[in-house]
PDB file of N, CA and C in Angstrom:
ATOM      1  N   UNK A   1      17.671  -8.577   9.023  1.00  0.00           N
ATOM      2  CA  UNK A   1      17.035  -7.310   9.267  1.00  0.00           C
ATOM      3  C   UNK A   1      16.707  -6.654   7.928  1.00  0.00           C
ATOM      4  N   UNK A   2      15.635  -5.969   8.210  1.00  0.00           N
ATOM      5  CA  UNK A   2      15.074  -5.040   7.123  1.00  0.00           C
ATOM      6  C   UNK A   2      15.234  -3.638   6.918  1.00  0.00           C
ATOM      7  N   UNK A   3      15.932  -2.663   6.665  1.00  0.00           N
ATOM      8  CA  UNK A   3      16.482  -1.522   6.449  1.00  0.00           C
ATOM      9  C   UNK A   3      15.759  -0.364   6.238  1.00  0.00           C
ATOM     10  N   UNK A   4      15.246   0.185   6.254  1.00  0.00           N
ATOM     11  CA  UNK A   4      13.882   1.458   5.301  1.00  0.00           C
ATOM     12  C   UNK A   4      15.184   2.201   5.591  1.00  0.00           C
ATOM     13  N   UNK A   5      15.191   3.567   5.026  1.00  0.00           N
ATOM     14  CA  UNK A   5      16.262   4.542   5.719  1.00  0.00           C
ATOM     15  C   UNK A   5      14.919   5.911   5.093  1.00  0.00           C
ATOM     16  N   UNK A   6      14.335   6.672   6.031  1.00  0.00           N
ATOM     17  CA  UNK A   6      13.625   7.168   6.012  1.00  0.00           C
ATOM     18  C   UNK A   6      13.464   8.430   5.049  1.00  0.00           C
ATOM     19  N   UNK A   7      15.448   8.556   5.229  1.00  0.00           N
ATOM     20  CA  UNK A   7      14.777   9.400   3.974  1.00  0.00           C
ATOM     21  C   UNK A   7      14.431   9.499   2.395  1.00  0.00           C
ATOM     22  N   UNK A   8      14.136   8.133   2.664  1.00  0.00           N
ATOM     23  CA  UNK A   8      13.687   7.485   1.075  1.00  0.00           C
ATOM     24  C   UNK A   8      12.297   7.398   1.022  1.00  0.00           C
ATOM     25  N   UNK A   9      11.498   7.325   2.211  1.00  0.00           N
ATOM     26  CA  UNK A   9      10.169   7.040   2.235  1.00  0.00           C
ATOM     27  C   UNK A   9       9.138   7.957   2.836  1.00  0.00           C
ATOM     28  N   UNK A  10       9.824   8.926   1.813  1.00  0.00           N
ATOM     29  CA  UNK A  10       8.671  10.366   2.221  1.00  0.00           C
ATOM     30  C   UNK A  10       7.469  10.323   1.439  1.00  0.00           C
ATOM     31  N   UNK A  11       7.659   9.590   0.228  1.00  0.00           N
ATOM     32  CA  UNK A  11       6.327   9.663   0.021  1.00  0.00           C
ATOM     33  C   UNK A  11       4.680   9.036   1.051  1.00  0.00           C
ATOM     34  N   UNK A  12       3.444   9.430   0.801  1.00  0.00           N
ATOM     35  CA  UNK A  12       2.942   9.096   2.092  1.00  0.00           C
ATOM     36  C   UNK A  12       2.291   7.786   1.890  1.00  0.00           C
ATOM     37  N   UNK A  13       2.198   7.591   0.593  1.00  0.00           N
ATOM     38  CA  UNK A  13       2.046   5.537   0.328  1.00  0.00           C
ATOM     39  C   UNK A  13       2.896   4.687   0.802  1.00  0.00           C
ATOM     40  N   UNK A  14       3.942   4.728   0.617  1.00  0.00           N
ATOM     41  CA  UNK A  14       5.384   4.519   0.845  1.00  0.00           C
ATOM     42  C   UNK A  14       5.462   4.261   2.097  1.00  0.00           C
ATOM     43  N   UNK A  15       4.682   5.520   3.063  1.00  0.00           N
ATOM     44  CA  UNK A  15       5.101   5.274   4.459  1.00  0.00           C
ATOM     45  C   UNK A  15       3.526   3.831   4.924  1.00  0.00           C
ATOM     46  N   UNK A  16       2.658   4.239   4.253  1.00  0.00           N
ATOM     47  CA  UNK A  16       1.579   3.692   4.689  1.00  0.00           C
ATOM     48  C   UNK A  16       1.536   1.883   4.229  1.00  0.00           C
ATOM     49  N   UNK A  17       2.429   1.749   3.275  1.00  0.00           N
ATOM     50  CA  UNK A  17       3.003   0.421   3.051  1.00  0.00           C
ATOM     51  C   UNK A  17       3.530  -0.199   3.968  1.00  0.00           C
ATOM     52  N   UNK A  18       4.727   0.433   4.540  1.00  0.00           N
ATOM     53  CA  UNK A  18       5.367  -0.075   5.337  1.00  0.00           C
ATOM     54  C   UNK A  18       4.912  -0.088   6.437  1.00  0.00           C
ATOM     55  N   UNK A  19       4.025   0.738   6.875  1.00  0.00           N
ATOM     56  CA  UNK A  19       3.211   0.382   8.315  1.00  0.00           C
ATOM     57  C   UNK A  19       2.067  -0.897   7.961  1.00  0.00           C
ATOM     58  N   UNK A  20       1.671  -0.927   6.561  1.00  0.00           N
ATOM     59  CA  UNK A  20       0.880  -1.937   6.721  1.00  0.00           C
ATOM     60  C   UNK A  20       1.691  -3.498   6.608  1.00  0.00           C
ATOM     61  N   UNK A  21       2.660  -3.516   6.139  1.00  0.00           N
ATOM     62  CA  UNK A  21       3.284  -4.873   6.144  1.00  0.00           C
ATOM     63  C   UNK A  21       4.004  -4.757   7.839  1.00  0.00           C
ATOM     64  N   UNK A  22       4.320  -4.040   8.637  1.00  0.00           N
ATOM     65  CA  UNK A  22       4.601  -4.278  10.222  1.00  0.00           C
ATOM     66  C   UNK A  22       3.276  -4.644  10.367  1.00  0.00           C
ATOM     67  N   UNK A  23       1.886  -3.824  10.472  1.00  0.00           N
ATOM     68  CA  UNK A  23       1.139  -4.476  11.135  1.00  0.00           C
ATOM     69  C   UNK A  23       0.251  -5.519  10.599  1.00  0.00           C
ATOM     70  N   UNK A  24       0.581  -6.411   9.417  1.00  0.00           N
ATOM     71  CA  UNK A  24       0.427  -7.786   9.210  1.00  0.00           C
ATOM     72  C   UNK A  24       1.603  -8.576   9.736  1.00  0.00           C
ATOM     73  N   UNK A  25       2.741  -8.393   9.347  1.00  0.00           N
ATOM     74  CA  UNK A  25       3.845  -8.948   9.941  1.00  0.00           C
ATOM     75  C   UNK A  25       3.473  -9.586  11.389  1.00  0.00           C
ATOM     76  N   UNK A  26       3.336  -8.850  12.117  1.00  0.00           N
ATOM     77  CA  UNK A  26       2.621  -9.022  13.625  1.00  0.00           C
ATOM     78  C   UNK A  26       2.023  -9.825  13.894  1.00  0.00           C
ATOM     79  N   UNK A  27       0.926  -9.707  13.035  1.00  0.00           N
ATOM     80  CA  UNK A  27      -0.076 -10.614  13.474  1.00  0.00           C
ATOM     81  C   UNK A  27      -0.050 -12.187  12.676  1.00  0.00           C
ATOM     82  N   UNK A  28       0.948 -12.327  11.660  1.00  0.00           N
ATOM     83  CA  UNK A  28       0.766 -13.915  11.460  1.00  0.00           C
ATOM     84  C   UNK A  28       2.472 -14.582  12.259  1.00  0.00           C
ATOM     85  N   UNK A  29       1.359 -15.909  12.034  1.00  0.00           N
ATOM     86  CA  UNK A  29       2.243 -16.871  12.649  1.00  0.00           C
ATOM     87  C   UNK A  29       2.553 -17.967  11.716  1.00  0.00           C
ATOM     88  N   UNK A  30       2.910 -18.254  10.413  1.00  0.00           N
ATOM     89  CA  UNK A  30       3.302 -19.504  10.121  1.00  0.00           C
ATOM     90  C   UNK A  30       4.475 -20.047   9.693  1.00  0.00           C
ATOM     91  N   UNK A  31       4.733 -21.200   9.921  1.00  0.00           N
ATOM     92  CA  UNK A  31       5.797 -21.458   9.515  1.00  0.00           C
ATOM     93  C   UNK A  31       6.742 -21.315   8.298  1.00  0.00           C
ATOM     94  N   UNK A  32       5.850 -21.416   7.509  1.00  0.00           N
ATOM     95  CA  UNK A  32       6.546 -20.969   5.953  1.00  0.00           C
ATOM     96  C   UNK A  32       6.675 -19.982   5.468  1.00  0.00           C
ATOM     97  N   UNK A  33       6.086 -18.430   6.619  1.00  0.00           N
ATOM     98  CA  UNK A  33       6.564 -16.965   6.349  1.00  0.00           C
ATOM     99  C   UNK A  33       7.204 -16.190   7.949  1.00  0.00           C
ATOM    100  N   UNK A  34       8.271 -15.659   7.336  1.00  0.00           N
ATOM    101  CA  UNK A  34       9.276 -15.342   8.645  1.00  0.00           C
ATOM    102  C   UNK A  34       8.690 -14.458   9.575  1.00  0.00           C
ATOM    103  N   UNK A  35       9.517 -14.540  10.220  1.00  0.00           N
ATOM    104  CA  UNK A  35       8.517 -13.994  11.633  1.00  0.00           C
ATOM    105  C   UNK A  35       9.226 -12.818  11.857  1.00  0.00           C
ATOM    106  N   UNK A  36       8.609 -11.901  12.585  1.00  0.00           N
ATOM    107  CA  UNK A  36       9.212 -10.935  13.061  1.00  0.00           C
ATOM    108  C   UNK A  36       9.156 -10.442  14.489  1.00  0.00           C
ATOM    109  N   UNK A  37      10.538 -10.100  14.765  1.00  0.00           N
ATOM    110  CA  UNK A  37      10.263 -10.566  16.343  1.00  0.00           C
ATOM    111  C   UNK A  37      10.279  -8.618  16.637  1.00  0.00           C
ATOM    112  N   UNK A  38      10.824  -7.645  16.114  1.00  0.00           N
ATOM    113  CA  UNK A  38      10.815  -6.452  16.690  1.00  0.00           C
ATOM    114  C   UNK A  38      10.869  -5.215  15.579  1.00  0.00           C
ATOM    115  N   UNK A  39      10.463  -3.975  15.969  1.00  0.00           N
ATOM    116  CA  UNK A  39      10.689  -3.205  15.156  1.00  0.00           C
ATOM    117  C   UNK A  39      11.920  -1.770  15.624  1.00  0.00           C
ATOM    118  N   UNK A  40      12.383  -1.286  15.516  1.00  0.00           N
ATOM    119  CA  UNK A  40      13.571  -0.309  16.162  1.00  0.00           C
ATOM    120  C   UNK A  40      12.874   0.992  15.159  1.00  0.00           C
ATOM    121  N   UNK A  41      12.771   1.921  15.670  1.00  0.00           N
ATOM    122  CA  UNK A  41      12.524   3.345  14.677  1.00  0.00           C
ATOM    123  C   UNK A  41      13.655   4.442  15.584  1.00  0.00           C
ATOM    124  N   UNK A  42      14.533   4.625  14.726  1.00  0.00           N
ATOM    125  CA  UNK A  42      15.779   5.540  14.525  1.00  0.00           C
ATOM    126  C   UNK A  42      15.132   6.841  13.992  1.00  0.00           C
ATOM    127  N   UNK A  43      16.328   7.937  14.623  1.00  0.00           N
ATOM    128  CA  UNK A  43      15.774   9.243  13.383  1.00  0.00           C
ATOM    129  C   UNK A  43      15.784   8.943  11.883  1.00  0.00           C
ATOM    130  N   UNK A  44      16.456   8.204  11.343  1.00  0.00           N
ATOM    131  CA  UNK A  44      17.158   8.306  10.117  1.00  0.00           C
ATOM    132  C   UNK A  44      16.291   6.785   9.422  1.00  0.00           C
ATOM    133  N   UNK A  45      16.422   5.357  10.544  1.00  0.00           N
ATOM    134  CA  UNK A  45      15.889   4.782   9.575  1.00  0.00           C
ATOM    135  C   UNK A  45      14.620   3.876  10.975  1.00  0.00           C
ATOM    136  N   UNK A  46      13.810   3.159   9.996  1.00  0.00           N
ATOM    137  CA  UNK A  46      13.137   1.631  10.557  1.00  0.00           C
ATOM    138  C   UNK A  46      13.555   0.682  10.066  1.00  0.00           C
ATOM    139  N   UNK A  47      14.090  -0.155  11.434  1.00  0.00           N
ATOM    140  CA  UNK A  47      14.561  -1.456  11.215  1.00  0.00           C
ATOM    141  C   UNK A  47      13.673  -2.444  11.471  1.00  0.00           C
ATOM    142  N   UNK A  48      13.542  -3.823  10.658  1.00  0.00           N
ATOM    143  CA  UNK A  48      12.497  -4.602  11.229  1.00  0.00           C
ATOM    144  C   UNK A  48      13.186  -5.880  11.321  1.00  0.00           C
ATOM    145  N   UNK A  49      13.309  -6.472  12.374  1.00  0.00           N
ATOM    146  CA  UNK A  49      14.386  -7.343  13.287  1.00  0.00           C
ATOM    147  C   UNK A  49      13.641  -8.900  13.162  1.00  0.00           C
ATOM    148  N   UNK A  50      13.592  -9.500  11.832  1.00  0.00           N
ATOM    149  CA  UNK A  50      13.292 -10.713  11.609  1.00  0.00           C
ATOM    150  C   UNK A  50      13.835 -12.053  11.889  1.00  0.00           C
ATOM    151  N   UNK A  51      13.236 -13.364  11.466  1.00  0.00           N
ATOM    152  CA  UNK A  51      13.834 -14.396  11.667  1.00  0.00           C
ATOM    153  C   UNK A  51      14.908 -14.743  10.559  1.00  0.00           C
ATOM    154  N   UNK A  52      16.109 -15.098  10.900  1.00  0.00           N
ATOM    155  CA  UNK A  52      16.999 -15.300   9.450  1.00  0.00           C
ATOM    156  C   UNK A  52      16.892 -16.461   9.195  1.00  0.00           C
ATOM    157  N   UNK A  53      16.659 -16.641   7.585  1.00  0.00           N
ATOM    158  CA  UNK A  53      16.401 -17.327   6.349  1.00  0.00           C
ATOM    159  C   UNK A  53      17.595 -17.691   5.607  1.00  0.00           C
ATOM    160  N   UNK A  54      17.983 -18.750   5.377  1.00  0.00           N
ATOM    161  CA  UNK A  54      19.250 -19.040   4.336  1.00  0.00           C
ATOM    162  C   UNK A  54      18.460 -18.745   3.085  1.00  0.00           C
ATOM    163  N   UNK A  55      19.258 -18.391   2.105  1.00  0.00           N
ATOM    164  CA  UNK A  55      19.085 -18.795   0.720  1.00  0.00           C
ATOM    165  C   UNK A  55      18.070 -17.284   0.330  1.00  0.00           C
ATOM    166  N   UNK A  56      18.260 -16.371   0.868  1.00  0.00           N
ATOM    167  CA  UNK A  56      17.645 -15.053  -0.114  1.00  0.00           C
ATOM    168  C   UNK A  56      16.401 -14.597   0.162  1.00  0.00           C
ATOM    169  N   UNK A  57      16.105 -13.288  -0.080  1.00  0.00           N
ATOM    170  CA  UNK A  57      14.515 -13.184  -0.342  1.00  0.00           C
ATOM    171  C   UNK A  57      13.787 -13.799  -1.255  1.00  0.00           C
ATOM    172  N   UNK A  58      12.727 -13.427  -1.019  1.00  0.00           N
ATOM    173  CA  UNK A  58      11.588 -14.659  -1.882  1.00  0.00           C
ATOM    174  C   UNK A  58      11.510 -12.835  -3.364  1.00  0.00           C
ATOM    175  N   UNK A  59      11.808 -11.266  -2.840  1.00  0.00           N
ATOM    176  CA  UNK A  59      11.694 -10.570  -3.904  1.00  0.00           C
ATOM    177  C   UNK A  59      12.901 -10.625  -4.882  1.00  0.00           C
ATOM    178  N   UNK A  60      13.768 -10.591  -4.097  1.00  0.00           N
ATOM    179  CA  UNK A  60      15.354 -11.144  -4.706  1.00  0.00           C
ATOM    180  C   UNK A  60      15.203 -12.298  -5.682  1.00  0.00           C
ATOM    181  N   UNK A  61      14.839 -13.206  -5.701  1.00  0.00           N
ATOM    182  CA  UNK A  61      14.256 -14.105  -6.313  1.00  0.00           C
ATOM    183  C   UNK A  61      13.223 -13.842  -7.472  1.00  0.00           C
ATOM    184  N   UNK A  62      12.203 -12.965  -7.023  1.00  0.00           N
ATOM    185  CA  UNK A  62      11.629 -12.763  -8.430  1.00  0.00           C
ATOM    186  C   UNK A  62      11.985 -11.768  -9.074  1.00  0.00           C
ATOM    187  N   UNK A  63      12.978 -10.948  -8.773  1.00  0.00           N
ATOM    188  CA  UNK A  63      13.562  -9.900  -9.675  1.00  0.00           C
ATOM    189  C   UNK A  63      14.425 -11.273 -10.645  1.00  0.00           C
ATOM    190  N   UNK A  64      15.256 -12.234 -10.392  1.00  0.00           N
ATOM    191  CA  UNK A  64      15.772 -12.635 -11.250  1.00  0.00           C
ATOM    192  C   UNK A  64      15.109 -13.558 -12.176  1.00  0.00           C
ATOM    193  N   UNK A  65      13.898 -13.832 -12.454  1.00  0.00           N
ATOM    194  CA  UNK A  65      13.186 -14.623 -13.051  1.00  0.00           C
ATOM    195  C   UNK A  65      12.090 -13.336 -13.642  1.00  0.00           C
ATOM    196  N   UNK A  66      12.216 -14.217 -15.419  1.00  0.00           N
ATOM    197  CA  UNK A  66      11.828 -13.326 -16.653  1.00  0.00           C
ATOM    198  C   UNK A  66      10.062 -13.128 -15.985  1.00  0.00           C
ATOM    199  N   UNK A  67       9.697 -11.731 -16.009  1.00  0.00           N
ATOM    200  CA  UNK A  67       8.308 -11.812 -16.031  1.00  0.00           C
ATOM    201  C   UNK A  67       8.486 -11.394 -14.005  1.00  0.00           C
ATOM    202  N   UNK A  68       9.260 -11.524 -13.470  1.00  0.00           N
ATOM    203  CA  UNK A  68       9.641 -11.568 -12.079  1.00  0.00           C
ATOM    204  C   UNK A  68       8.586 -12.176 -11.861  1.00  0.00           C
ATOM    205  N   UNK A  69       8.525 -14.028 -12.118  1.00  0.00           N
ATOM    206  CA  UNK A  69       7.012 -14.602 -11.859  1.00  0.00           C
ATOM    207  C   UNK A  69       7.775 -16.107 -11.541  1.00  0.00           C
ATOM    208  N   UNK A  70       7.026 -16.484 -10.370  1.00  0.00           N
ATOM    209  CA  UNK A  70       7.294 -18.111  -9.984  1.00  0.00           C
ATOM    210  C   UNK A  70       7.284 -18.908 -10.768  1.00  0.00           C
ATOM    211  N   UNK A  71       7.894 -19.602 -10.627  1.00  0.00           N
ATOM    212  CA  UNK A  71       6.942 -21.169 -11.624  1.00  0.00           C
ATOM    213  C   UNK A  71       5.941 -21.740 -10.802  1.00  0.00           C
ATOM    214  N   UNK A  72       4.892 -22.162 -10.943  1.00  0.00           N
ATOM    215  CA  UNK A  72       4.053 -23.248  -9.816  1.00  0.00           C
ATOM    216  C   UNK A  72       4.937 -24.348  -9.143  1.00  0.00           C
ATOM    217  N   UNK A  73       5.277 -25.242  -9.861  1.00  0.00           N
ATOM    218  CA  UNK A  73       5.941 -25.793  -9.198  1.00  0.00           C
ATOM    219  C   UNK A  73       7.196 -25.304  -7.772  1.00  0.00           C
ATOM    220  N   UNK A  74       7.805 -24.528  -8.370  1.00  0.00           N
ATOM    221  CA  UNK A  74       9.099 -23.864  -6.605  1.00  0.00           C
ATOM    222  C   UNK A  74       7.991 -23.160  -5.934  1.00  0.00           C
ATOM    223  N   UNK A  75       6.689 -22.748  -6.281  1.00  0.00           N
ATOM    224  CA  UNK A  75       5.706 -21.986  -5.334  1.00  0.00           C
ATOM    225  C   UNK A  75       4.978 -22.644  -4.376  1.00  0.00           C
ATOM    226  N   UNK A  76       4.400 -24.032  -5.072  1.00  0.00           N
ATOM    227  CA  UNK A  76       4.077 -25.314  -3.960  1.00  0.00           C
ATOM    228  C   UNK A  76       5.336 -25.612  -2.993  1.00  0.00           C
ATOM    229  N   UNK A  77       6.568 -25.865  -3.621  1.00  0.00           N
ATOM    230  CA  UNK A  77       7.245 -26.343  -2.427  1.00  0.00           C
ATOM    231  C   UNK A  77       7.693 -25.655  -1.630  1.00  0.00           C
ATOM    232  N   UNK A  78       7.828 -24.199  -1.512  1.00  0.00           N
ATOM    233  CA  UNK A  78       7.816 -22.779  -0.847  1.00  0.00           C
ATOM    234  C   UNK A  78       6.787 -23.206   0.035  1.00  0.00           C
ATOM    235  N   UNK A  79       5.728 -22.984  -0.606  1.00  0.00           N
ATOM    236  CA  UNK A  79       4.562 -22.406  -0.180  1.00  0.00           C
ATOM    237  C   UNK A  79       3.724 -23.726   0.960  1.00  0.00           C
ATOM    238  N   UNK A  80       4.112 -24.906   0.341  1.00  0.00           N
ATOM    239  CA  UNK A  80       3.806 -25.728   0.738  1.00  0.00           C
ATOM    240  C   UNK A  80       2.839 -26.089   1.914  1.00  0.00           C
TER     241      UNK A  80
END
């Protein structure tokens, strides 16, 4: 699951981000990007109720790499 807690995302980009990644989320289907099966909106936060993934986010991941940048190579076999 994906967390927002709303009152972090008052700004109105912020909110308009996150509505635009739900409503792409939605609409793809492939195998090599997780799916999302629901969304929950609380007073306090939006939850977005995905498929679970071993091994981390793919942003988690580029925060720890210099430049927060792939190599080509782990991006083909990701991406594949």
């Amino acid at each position: 699951m994906k967390i927002y807690q709303k009152e972090k995302i008052k700004d109105l980009q912020r909110k308009k981000s996150i509505r635009r990644e739900i409503k792409i989320m939605k609409r793809i289907n492939h195998p090599n990007i997780v799916k999302l099966y629901d969304v929950i909106e609380t007073d306090t936060q939006v939850v977005l109720v995905m498929e679970m993934i071993d091994g981390g986010s793919t942003h988690g991941y580029l925060k720890s790499k210099p430049n927060r940048r792939m190599e080509e190579s782990n991006a083909k076999r990701i991406i594949g």
